[in-house]
PDB file of N, CA and C in Angstrom:
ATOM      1  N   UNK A   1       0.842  -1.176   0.000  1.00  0.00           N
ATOM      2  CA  UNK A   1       0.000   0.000   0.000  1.00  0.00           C
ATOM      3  C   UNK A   1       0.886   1.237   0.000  1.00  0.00           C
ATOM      4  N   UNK A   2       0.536   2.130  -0.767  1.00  0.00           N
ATOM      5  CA  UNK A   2       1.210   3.320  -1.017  1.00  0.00           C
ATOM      6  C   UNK A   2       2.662   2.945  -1.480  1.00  0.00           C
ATOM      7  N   UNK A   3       3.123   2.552  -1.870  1.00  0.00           N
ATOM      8  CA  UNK A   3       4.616   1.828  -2.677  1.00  0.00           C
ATOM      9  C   UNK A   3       5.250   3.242  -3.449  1.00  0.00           C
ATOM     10  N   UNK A   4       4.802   3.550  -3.864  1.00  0.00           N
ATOM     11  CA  UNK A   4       4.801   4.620  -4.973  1.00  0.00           C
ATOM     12  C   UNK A   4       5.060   5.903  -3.937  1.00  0.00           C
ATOM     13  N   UNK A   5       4.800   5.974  -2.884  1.00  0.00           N
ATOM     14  CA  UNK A   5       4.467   7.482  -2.610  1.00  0.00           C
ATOM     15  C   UNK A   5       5.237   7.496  -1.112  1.00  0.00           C
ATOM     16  N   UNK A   6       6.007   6.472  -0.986  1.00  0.00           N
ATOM     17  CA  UNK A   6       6.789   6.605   0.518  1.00  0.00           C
ATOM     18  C   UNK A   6       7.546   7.602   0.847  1.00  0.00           C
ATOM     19  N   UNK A   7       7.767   8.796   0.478  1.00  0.00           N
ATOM     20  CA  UNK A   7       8.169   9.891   0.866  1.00  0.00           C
ATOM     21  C   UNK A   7       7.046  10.617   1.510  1.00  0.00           C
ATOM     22  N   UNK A   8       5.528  10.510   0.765  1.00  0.00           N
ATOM     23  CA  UNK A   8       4.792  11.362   1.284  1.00  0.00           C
ATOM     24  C   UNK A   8       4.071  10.775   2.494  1.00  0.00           C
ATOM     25  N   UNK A   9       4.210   9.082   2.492  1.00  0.00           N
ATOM     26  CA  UNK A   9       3.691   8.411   3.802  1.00  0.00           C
ATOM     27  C   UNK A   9       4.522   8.920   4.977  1.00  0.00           C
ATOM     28  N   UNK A  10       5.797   8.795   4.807  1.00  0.00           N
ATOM     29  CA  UNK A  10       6.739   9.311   6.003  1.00  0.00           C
ATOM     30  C   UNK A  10       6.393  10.317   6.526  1.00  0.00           C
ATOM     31  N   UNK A  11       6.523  11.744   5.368  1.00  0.00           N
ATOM     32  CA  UNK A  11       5.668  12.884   5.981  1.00  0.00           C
ATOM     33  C   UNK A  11       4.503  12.511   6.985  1.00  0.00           C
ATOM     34  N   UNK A  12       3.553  12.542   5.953  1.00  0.00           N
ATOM     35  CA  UNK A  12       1.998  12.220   6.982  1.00  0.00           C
ATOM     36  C   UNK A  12       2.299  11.560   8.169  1.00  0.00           C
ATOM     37  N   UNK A  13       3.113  10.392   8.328  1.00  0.00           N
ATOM     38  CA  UNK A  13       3.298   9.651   9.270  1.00  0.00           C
ATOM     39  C   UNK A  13       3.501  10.586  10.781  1.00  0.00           C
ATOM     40  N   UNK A  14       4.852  11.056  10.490  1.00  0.00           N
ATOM     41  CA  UNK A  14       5.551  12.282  11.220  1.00  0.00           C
ATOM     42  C   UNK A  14       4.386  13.624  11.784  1.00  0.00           C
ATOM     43  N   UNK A  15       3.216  13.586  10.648  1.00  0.00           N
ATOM     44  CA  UNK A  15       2.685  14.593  11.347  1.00  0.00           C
ATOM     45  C   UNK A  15       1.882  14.333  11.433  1.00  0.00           C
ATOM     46  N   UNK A  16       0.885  13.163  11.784  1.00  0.00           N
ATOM     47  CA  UNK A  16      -0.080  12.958  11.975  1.00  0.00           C
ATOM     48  C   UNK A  16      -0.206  11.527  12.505  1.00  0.00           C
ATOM     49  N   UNK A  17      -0.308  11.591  14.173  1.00  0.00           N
ATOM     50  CA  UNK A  17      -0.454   9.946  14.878  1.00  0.00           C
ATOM     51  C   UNK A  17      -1.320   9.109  14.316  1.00  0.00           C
ATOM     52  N   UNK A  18      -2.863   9.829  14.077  1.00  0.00           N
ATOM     53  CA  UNK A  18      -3.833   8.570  14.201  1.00  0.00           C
ATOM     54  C   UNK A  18      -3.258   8.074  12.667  1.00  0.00           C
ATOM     55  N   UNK A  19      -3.226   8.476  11.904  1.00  0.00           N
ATOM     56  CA  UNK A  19      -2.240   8.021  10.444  1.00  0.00           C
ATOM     57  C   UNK A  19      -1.242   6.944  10.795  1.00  0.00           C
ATOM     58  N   UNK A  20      -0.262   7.364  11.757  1.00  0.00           N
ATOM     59  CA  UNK A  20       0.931   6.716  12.189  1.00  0.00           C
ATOM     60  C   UNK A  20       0.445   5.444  12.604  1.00  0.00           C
ATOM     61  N   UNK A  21      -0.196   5.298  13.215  1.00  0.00           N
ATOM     62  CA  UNK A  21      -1.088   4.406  14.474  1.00  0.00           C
ATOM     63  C   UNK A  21      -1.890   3.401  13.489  1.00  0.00           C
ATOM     64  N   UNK A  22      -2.694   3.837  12.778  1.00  0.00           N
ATOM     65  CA  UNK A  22      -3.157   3.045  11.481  1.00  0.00           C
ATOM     66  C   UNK A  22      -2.852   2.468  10.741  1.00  0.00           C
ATOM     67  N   UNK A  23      -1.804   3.446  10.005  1.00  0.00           N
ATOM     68  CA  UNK A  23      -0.526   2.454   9.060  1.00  0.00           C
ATOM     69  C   UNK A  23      -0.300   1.192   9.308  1.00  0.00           C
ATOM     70  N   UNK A  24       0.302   1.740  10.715  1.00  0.00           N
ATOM     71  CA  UNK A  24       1.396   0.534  11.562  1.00  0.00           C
ATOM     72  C   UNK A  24      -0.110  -0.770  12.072  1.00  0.00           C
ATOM     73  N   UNK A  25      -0.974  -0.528  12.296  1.00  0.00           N
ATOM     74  CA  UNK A  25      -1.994  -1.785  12.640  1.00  0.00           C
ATOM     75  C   UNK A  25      -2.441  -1.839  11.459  1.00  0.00           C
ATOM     76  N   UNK A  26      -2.515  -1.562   9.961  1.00  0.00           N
ATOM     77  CA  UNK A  26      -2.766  -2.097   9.321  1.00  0.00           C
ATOM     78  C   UNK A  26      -1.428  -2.958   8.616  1.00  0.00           C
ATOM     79  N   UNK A  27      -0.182  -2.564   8.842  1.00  0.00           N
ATOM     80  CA  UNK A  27       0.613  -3.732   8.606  1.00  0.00           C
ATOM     81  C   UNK A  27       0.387  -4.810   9.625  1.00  0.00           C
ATOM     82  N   UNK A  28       0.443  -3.983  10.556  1.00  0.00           N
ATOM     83  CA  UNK A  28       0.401  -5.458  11.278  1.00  0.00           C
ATOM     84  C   UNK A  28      -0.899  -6.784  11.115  1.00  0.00           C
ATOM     85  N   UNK A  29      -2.121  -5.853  10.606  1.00  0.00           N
ATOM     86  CA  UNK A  29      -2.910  -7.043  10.349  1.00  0.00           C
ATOM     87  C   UNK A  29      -2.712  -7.832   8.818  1.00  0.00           C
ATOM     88  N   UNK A  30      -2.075  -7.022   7.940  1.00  0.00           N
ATOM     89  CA  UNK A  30      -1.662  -7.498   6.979  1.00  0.00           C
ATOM     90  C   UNK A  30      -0.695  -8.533   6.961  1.00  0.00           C
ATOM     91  N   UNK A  31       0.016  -8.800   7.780  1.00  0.00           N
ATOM     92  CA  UNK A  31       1.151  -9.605   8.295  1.00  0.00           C
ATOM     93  C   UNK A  31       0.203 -11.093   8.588  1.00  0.00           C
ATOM     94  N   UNK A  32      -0.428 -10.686   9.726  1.00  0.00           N
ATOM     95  CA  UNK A  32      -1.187 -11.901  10.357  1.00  0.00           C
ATOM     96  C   UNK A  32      -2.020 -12.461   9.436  1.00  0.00           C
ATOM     97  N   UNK A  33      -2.781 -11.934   8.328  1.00  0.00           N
ATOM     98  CA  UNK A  33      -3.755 -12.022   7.603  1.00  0.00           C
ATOM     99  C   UNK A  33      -2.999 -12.954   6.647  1.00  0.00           C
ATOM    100  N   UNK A  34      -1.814 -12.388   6.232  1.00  0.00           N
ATOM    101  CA  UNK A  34      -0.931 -13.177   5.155  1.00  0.00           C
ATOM    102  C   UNK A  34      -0.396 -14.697   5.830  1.00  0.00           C
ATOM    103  N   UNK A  35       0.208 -14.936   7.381  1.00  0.00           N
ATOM    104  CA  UNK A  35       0.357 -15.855   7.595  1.00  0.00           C
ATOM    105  C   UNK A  35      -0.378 -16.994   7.954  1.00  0.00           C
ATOM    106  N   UNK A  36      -1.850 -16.166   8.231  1.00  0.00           N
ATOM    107  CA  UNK A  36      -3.130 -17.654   8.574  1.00  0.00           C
ATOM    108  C   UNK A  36      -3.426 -18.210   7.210  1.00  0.00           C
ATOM    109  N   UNK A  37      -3.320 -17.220   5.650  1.00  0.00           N
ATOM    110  CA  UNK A  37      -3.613 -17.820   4.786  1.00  0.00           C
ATOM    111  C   UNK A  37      -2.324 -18.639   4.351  1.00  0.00           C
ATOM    112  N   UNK A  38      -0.831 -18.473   4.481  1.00  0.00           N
ATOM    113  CA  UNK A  38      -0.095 -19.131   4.199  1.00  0.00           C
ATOM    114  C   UNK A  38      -0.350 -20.589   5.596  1.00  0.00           C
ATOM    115  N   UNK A  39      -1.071 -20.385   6.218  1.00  0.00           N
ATOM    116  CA  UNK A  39      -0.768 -21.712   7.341  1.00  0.00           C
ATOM    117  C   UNK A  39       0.102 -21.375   8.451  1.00  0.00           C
ATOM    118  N   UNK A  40       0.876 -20.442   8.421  1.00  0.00           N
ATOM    119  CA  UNK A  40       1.603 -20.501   9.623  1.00  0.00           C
ATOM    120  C   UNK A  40       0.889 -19.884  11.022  1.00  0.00           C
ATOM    121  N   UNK A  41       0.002 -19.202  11.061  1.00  0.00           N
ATOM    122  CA  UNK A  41      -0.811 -18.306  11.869  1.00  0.00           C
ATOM    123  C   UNK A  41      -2.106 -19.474  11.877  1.00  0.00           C
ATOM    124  N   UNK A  42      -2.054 -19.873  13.203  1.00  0.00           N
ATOM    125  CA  UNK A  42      -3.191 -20.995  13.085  1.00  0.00           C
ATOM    126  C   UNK A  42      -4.495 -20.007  13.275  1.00  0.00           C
ATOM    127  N   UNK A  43      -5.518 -19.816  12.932  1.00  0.00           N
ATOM    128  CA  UNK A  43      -6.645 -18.802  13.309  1.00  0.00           C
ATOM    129  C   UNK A  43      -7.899 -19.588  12.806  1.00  0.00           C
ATOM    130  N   UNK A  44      -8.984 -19.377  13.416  1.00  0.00           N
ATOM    131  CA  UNK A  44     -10.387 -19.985  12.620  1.00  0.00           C
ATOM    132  C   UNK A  44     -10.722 -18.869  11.653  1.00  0.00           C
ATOM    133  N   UNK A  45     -12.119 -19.396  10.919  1.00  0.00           N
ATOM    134  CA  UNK A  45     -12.230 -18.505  10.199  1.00  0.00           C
ATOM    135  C   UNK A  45     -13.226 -17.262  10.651  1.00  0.00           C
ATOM    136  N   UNK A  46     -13.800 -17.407  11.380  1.00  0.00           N
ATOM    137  CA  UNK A  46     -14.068 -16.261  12.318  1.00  0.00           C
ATOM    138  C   UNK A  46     -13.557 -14.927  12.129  1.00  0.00           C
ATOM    139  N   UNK A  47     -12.379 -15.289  13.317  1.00  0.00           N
ATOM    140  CA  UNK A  47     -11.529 -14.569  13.433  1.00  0.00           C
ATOM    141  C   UNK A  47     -10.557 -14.159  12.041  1.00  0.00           C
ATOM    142  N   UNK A  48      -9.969 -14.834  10.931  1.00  0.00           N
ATOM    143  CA  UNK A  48      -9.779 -14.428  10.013  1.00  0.00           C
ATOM    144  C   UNK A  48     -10.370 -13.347   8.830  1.00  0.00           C
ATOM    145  N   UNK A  49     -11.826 -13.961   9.044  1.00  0.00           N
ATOM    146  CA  UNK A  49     -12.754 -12.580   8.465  1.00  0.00           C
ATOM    147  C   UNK A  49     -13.037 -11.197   9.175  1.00  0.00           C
ATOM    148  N   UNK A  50     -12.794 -11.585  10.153  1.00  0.00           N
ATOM    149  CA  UNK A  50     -12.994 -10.212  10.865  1.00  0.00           C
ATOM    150  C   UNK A  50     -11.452  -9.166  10.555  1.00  0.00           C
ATOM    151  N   UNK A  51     -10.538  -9.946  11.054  1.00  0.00           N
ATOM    152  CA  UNK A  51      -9.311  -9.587  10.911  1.00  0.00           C
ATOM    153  C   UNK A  51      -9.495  -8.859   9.435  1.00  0.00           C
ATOM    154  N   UNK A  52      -9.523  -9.302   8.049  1.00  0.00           N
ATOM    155  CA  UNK A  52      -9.815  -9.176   6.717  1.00  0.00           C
ATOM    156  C   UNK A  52     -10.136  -7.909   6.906  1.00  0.00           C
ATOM    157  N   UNK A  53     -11.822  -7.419   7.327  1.00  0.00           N
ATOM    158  CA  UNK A  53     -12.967  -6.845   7.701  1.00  0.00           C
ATOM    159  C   UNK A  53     -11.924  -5.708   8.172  1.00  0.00           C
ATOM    160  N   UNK A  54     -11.186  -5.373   9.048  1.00  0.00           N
ATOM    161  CA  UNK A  54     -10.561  -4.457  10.195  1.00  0.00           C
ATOM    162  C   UNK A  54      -9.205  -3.724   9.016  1.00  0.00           C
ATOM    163  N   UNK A  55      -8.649  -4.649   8.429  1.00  0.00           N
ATOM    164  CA  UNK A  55      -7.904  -4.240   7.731  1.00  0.00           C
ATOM    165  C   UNK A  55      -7.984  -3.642   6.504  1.00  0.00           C
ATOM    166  N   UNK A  56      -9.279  -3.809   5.471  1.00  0.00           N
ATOM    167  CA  UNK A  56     -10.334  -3.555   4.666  1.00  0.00           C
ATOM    168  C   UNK A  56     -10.356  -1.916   5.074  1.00  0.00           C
ATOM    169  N   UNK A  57     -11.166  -1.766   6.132  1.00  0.00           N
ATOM    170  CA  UNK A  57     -11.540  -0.561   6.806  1.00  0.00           C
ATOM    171  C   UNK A  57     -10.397   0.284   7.129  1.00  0.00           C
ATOM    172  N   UNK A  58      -9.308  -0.013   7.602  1.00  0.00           N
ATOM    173  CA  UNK A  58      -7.608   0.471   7.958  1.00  0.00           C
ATOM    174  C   UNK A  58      -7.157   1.267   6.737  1.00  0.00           C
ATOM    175  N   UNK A  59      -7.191   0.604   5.738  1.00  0.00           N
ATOM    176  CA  UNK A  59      -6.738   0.725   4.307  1.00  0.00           C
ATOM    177  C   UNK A  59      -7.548   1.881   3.631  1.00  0.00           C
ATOM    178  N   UNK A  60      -8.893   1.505   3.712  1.00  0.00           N
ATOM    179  CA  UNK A  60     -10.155   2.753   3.418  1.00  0.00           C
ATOM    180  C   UNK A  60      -9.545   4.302   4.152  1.00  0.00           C
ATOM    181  N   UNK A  61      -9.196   3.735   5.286  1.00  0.00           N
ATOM    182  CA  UNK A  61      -9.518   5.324   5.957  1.00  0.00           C
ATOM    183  C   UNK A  61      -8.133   5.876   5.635  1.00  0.00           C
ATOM    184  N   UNK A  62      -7.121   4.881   5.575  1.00  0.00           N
ATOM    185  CA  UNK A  62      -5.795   5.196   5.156  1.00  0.00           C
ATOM    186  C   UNK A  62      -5.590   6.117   4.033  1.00  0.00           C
ATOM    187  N   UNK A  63      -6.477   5.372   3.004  1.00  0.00           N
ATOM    188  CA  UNK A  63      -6.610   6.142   1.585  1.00  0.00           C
ATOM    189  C   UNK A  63      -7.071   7.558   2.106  1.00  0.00           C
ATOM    190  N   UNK A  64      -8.356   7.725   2.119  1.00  0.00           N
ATOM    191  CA  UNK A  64      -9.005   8.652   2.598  1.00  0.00           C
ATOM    192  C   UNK A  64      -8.386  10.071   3.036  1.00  0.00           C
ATOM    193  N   UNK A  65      -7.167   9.385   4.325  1.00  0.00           N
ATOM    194  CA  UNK A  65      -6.719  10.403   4.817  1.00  0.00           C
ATOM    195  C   UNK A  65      -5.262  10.844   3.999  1.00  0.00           C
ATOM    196  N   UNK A  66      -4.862   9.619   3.082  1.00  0.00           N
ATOM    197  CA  UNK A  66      -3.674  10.361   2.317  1.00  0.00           C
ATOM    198  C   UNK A  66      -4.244  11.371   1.319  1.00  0.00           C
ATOM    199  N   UNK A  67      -5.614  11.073   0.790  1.00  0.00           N
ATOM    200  CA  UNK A  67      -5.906  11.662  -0.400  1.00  0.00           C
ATOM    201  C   UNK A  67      -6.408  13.175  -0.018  1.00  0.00           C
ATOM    202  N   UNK A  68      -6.847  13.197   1.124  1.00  0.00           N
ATOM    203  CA  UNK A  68      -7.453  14.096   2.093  1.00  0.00           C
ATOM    204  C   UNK A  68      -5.946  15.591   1.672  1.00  0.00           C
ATOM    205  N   UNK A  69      -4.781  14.810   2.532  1.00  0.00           N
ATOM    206  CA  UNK A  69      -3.578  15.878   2.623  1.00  0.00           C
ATOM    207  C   UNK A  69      -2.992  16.043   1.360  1.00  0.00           C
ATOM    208  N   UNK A  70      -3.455  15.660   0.087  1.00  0.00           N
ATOM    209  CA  UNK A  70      -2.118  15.611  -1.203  1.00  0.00           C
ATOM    210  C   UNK A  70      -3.578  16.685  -1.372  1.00  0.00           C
ATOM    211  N   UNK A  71      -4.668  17.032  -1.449  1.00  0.00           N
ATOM    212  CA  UNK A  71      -4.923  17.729  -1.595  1.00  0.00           C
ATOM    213  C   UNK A  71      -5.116  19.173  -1.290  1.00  0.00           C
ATOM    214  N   UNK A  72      -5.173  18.995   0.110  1.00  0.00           N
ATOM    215  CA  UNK A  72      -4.609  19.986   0.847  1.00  0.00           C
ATOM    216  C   UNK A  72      -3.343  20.964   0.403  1.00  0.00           C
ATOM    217  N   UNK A  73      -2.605  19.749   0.449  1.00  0.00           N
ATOM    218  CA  UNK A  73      -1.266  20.086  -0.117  1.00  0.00           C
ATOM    219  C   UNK A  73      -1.204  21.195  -1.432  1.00  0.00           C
ATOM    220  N   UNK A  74      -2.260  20.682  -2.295  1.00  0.00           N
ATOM    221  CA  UNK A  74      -2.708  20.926  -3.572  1.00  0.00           C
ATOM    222  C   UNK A  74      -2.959  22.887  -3.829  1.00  0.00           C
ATOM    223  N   UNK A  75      -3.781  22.751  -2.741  1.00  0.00           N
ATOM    224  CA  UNK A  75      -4.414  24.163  -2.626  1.00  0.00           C
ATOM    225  C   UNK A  75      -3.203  25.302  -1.628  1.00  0.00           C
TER     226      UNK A  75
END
């Protein structure tokens, strides 16, 4: 996520926690998410969809709030 634009994630990061805070729990559910489907993360599926569900939403607001400041930026 955001690959392309890691200069401007750093920024945002730096100036803005709940951003910072988000990022970082949406890697981290991205991590876990990747290892229950590789098998190594034993999880039901429950809990895997929800997890999905949380990170889904992480990513949304993530966007949201980068697209939010490049525009900002803009003006």
């Amino acid at each position: 996520m955001f690959e392309n634009q890691k200069d401007q994630v750093e920024t945002l990061m730096s100036a803005n926690p709940e951003f910072r805070s988000l990022y970082q729990r949406h890697q981290e559910l991205d991590k876990k998410v990747q290892d229950a489907e590789l098998g190594v993360l034993p999880i039901d599926d429950v809990t895997l969809a929800r997890m999905k569900k949380e990170k889904l939403w992480a990513k949304d607001r993530l966007t949201h709030m980068f697209e939010h400041q490049e525009q900002a930026a803009a003006h």
